[in-house]
Protein backbone atom coordinates (compact mmCIF):
# COMPACT_ATOMS: atom_id res chain seq x y z
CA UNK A 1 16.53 -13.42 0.05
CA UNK A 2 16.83 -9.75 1.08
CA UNK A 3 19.61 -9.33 -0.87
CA UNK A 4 17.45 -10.23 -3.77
CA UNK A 5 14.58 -7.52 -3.01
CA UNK A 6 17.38 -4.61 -2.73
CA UNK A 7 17.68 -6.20 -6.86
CA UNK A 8 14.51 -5.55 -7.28
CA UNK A 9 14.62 -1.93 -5.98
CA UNK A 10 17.05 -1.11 -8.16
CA UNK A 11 15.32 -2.34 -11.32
CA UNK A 12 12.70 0.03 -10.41
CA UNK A 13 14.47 3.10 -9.20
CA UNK A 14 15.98 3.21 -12.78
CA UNK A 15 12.01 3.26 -14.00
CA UNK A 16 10.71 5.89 -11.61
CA UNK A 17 13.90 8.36 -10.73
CA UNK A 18 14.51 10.45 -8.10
CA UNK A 19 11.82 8.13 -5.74
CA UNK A 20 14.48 6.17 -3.96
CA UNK A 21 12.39 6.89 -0.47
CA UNK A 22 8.81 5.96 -2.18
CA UNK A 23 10.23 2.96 -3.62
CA UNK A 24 11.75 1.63 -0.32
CA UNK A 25 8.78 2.39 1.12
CA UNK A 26 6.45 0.81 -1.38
CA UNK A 27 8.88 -2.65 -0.92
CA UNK A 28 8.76 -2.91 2.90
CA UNK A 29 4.80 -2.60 2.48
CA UNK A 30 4.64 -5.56 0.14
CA UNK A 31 7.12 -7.24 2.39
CA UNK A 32 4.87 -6.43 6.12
CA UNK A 33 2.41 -7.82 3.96
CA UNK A 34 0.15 -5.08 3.51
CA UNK A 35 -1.56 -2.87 0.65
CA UNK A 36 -0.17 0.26 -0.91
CA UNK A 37 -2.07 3.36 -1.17
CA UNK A 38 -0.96 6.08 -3.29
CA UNK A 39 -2.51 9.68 -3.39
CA UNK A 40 -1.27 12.16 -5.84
CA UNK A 41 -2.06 14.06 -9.08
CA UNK A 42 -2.08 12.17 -12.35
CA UNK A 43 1.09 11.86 -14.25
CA UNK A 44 3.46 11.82 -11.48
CA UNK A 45 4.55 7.85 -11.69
CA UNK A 46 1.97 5.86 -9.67
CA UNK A 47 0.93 3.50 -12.13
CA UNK A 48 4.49 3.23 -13.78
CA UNK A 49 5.90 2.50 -10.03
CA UNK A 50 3.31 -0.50 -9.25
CA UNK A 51 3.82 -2.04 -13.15
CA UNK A 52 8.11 -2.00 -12.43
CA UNK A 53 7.21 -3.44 -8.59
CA UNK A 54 5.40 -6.00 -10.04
CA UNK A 55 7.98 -7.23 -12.77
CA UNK A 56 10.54 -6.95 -10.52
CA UNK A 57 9.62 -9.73 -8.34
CA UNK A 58 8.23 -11.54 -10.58
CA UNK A 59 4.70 -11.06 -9.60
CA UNK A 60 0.91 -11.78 -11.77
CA UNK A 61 0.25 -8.29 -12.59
CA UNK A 62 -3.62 -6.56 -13.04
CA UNK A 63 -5.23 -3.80 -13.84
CA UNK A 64 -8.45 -2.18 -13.25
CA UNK A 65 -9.78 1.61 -13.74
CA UNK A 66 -11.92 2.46 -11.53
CA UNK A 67 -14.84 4.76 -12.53
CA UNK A 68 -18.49 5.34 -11.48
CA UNK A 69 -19.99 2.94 -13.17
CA UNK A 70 -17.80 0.09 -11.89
CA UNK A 71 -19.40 -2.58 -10.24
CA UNK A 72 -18.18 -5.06 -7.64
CA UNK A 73 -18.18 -7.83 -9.84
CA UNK A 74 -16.43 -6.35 -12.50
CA UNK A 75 -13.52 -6.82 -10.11
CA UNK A 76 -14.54 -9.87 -7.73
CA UNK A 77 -15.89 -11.88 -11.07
CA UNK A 78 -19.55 -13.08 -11.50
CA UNK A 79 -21.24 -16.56 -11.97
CA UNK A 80 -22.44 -17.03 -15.23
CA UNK A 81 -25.18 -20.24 -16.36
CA UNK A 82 -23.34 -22.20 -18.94
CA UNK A 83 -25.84 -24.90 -20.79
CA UNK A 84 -23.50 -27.82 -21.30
CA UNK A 85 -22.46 -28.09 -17.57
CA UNK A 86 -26.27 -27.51 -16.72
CA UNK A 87 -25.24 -24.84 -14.37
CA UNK A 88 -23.39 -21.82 -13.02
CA UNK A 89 -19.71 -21.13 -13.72
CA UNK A 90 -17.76 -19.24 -11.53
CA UNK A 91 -15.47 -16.89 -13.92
CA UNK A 92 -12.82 -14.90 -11.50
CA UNK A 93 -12.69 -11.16 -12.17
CA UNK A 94 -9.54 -9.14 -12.28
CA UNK A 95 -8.37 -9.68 -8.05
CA UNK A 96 -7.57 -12.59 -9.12
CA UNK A 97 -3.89 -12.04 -9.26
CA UNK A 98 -0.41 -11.18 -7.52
CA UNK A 99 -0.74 -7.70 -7.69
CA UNK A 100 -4.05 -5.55 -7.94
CA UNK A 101 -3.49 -1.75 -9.24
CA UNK A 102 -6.81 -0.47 -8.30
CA UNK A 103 -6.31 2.73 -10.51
CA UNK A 104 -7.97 5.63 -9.18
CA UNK A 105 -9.88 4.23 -6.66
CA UNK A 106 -11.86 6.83 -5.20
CA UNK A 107 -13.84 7.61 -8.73
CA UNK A 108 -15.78 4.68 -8.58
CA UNK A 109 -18.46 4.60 -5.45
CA UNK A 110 -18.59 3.45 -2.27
CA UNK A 111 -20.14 0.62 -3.07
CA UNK A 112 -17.27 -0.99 -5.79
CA UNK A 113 -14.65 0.44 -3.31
CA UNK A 114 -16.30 -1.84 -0.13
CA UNK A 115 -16.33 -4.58 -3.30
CA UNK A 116 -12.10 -4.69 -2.15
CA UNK A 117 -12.84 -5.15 1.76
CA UNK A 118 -12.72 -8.54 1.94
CA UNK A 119 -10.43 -9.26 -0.84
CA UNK A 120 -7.74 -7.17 1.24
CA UNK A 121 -8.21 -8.43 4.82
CA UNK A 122 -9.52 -12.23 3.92
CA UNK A 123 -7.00 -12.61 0.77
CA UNK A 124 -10.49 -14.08 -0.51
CA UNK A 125 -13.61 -12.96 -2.65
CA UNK A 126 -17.14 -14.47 -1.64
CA UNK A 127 -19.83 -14.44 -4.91
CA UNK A 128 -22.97 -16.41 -4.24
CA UNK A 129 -22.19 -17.77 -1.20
CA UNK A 130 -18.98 -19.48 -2.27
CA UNK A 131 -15.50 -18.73 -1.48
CA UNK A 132 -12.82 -18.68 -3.24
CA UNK A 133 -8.99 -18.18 -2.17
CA UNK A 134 -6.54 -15.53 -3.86
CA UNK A 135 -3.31 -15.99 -5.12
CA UNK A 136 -0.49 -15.43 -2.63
CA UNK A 137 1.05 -12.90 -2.41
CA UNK A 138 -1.52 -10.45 -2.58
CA UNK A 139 -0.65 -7.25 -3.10
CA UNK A 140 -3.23 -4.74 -3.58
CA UNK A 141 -1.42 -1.08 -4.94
CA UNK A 142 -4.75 1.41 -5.08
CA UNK A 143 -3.79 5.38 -6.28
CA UNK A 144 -6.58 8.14 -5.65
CA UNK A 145 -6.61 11.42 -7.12
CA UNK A 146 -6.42 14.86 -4.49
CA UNK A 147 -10.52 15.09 -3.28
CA UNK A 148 -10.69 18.39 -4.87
CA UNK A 149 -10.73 16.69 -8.23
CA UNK A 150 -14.22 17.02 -9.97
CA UNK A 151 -15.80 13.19 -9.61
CA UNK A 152 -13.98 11.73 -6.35
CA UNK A 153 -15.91 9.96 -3.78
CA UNK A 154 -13.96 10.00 -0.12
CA UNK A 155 -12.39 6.76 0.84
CA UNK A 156 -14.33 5.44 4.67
CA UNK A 157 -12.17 4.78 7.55
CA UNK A 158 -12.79 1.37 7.14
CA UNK A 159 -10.96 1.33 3.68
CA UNK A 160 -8.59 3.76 4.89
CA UNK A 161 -7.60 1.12 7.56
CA UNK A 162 -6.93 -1.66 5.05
CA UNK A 163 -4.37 0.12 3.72
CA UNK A 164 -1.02 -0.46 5.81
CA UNK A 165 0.74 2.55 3.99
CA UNK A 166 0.15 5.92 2.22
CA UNK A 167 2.75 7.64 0.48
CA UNK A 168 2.91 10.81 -1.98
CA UNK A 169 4.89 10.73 -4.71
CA UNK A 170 5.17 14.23 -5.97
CA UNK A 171 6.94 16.23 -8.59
CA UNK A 172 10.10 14.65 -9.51
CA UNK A 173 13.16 17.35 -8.69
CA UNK A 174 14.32 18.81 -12.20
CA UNK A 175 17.49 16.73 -12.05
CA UNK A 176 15.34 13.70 -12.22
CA UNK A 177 12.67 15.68 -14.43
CA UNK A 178 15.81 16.08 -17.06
CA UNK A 179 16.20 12.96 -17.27
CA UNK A 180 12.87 11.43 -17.52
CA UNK A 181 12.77 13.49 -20.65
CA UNK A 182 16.38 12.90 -22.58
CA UNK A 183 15.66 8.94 -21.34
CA UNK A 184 13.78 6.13 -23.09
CA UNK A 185 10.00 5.81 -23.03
CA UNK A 186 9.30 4.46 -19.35
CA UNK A 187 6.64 1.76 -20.80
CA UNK A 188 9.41 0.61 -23.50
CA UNK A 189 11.64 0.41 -20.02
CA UNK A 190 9.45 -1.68 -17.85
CA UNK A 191 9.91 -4.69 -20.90
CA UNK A 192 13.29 -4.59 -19.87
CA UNK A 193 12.84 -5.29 -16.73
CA UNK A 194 13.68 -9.02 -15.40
CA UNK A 195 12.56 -10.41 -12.74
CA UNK A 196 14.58 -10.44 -9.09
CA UNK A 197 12.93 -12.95 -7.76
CA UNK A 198 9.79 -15.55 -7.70
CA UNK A 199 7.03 -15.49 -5.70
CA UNK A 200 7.63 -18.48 -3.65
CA UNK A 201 10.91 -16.67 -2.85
CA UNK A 202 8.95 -13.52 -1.44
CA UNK A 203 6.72 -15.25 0.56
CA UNK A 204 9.26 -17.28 2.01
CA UNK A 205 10.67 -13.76 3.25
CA UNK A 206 7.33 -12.68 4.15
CA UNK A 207 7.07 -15.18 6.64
CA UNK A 208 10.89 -14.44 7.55
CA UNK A 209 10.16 -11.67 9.43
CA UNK A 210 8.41 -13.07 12.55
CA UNK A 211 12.19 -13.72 13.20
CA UNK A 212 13.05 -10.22 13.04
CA UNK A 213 12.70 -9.75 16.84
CA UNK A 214 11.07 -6.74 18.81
CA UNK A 215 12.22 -6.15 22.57
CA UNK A 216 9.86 -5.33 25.01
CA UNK A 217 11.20 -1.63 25.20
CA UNK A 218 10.65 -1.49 21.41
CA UNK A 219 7.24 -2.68 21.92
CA UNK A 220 5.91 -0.21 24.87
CA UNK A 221 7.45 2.27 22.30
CA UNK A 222 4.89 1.52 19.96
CA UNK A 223 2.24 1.41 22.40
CA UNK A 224 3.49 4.72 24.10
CA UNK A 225 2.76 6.41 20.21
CA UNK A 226 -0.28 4.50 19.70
CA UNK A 227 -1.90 5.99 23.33
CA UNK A 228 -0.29 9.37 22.80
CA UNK A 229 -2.70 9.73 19.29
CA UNK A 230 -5.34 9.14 21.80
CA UNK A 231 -4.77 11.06 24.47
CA UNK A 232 -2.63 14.47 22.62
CA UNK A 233 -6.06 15.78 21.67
CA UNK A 234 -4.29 16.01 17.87
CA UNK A 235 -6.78 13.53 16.29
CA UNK A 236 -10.65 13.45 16.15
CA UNK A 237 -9.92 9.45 16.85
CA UNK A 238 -6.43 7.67 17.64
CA UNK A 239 -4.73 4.32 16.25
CA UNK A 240 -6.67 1.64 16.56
CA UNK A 241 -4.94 -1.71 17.57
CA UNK A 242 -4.75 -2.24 14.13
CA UNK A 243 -2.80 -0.02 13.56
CA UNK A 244 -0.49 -0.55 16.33
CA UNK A 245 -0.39 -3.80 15.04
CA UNK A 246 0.51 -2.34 11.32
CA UNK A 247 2.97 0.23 12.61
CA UNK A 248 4.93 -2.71 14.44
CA UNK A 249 5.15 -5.09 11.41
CA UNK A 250 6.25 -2.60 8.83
CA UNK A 251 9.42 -1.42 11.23
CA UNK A 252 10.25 -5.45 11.18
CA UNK A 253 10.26 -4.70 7.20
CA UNK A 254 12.13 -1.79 6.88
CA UNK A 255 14.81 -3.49 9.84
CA UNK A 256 14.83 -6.51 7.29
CA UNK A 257 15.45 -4.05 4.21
CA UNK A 258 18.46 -2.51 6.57
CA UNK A 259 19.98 -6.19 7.28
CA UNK A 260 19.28 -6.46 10.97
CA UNK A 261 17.89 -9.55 13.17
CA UNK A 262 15.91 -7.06 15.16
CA UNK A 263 13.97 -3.64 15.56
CA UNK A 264 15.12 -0.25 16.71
CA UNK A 265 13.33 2.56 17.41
CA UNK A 266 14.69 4.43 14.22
CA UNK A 267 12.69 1.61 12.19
CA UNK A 268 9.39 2.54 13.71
CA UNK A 269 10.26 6.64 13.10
CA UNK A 270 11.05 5.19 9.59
CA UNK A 271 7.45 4.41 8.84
CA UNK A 272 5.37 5.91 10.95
CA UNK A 273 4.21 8.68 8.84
CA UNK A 274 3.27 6.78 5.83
CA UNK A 275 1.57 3.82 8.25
CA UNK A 276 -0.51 6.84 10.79
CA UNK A 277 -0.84 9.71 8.72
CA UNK A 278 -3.84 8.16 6.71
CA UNK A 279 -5.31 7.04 9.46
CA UNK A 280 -5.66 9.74 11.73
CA UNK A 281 -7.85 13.04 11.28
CA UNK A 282 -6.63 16.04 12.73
CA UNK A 283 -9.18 18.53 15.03
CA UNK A 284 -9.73 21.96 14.06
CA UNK A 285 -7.36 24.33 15.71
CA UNK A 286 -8.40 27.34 17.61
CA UNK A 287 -8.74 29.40 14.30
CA UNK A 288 -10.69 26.31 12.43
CA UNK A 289 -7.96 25.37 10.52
CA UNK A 290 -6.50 21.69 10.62
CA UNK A 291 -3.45 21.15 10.44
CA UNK A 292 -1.77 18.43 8.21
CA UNK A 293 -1.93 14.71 9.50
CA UNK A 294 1.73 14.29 7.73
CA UNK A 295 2.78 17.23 10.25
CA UNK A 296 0.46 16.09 13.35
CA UNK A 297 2.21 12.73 13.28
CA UNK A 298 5.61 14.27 12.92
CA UNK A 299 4.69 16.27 15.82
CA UNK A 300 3.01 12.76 17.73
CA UNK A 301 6.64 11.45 17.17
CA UNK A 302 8.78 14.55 18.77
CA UNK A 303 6.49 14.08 21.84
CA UNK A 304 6.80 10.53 22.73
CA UNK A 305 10.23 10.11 24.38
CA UNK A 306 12.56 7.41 23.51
C-alpha cells in the first residue's frame, strides 16, 4: 500500500516541480495523520500542491477562503428551521470532507480560525449541542500568508499546535521556473490526474504504522530533543508532549515512505524541522535579535547526541 502512495507522489511532483522534498513531506503528514500547514507568499504552489494531493489519493476535496468576515459556521455548517419537517435541519458546511484547504487562514479572525479546533483534534464539529462525525480521513491543508502582509491576524499556540507540520515552499529554482512556463496550464494538469489509491486503502496504511516499531533508544532520543528545547534556553517555551508525541509518529511515516519495519534516528532528523520549528519561539539574543526557529531547531538537533 506504500508502494501505491510513492504513485501518488509522483502524480503530483509532475504538478508542482522542483518540490520533491515539500511533497514527501506533505505525504508523510497525511500519512502520521496530521494537518498540513503551509506559510509562504501567494503564487508559489500551495493551493495547486493540496488540489494534486487530494486527486491523487483519491480523496473528497474542499475549499474555503478565508477572510475577515468569515464566520465559524460558514465552515462548520448551521441549523436552519425547515417548515415541512416542523423543525431544524442540520446542513454541514464545507469540513465536511476528505480534505479541507483552509486558504489563507490567518486573514480571517481568531474567532473563525478557533471555529477549526475541534474539527482538527476531535475529527468532529459540534453546532447546537449536537455532534456530528467527519469523514475519515481528515486531512486539514491550511496556507497563511508572511505576517507582514497588510490584513493577517497571528495564528495562537493552540492552533499552531494542531498542526503536525509546517513547511515553506518557496521560489521554484529557474530550471523548474522554465518549465512551469513552456508546460501546460497546471489547473488543465490536475484533470489529468488519476487517482493512486482509495481512501479505505489510506487509512488502512494509516493504521499500518503502529507496526512500524520504535526501540527504546529511538524513543529516549526523542525525549532527549524534546527536554533539550526546554532546558537549551533557545525557546521562550519547549515541546510540549504533544509534540513529542507528533515528532515520534511522523518519523514512523517518513520510515514507512523509506520501506522499513522500524525507526532510525535519521527518520526523526528527517522531520524534525517542519514538526518543531512552528512550534517553538526563539528568545531574543543578547543584541535583541531572534534568531530563526528553522535555524534554532537545526541547532537543537547538532546538540543532542546520538
Amino acid at each position: 500500500m506504500f508502494n501505491k502512495l510513492h504513485a501518488a507522489a509522483r502524480q503530483v511532483d509532475s504538478i508542482v516541480v522542483g518540490k520533491d522534498q515539500q511533497v514527501r513531506l506533505a505525504l508523510t503528514c497525511l500519512l502520521a495523520g496530521g494537518h498540513l500547514l503551509i506559510e509562504d507568499l501567494p503564487g508559489v504552489g500551495k493551493t495547486t500542491l493540496a488540489h494534486a494531493l487530494a486527486l491523487s489519493l483519491g480523496l473528497k476535496f474542499n475549499r474555503v477562503q478565508f477572510t475577515s468576515d468569515l464566520l465559524p459556521a460558514d465552515v462548520a455548517g448551521i441549523s436552519v428551521y425547515e417548515r415541512e419537517k416542523n423543525g431544524f435541519v442540520f446542513h454541514p458546511g464545507p469540513v465536511f470532507t476528505q480534505v479541507l484547504l483552509a486558504d489563507e487562514i490567518n486573514r480571517a479572525t481568531p474567532k473563525t480560525q478557533s471555529g477549526l479546533l475541534e474539527a482538527m483534534e476531535e475529527r468532529q464539529v459540534t453546532v447546537d449541542g449536537v455532534t456530528h462525525v467527519l469523514p475519515e480521513p481528515f486531512f486539514v491543508i491550511a496556507t497563511q500568508n508572511p505576517a507582514h502582509q497588510v490584513g493577517t491576524f497571528p495564528l495562537p499556540e493552540s492552533q499552531l499546535d494542531r498542526f503536525l507540520m509546517c513547511l515553506s515552499l518557496g521560489y521554484p529554482d529557474a530550471q523548474a521556473e522554465r518549465a512551469l512556463l513552456m508546460g501546460q496550464d497546471r489547473r488543465a494538469m490536475l484533470k489529468q490526474i488519476t487517482a493512486a489509491m482509495q481512501p479505505a486503502e489510506l487509512a488502512a496504511a494509516q493504521r499500518a504504522l503502529r507496526e512500524i516499531h520504535a526501540s527504546p533508544a529511538l524513543i529516549d532520543y526523542v525525549l532527549a530533543l524534546a527536554q533539550a528545547s526546554r532546558e537549551r534556553g533557545l525557546f521562550a517555551e519547549g515541546l510540549s508532549p504533544r509534540a513529542a508525541i507528533a515528532l515520534l509518529q511522523a518519523g514512523r511515516a517518513w520510515a514507512a515512505l523509506e520501506g522499513r519495519d522500524h525507526v532510525i534516528p535519521e527518520d526523526i532528523q528527517a522531520v524534525l524541522v517542519p514538526v518543531c520549528a512552528h512550534r517553538l519561539r526563539p528568545l531574543k539574543s543578547a543584541h535583541g535579535m531572534a534568531l530563526a526557529s528553522r535555524d534554532l531547531v537545526l541547532q537543537l538537533q547538532k546538540s543532542v547526541p546520538l
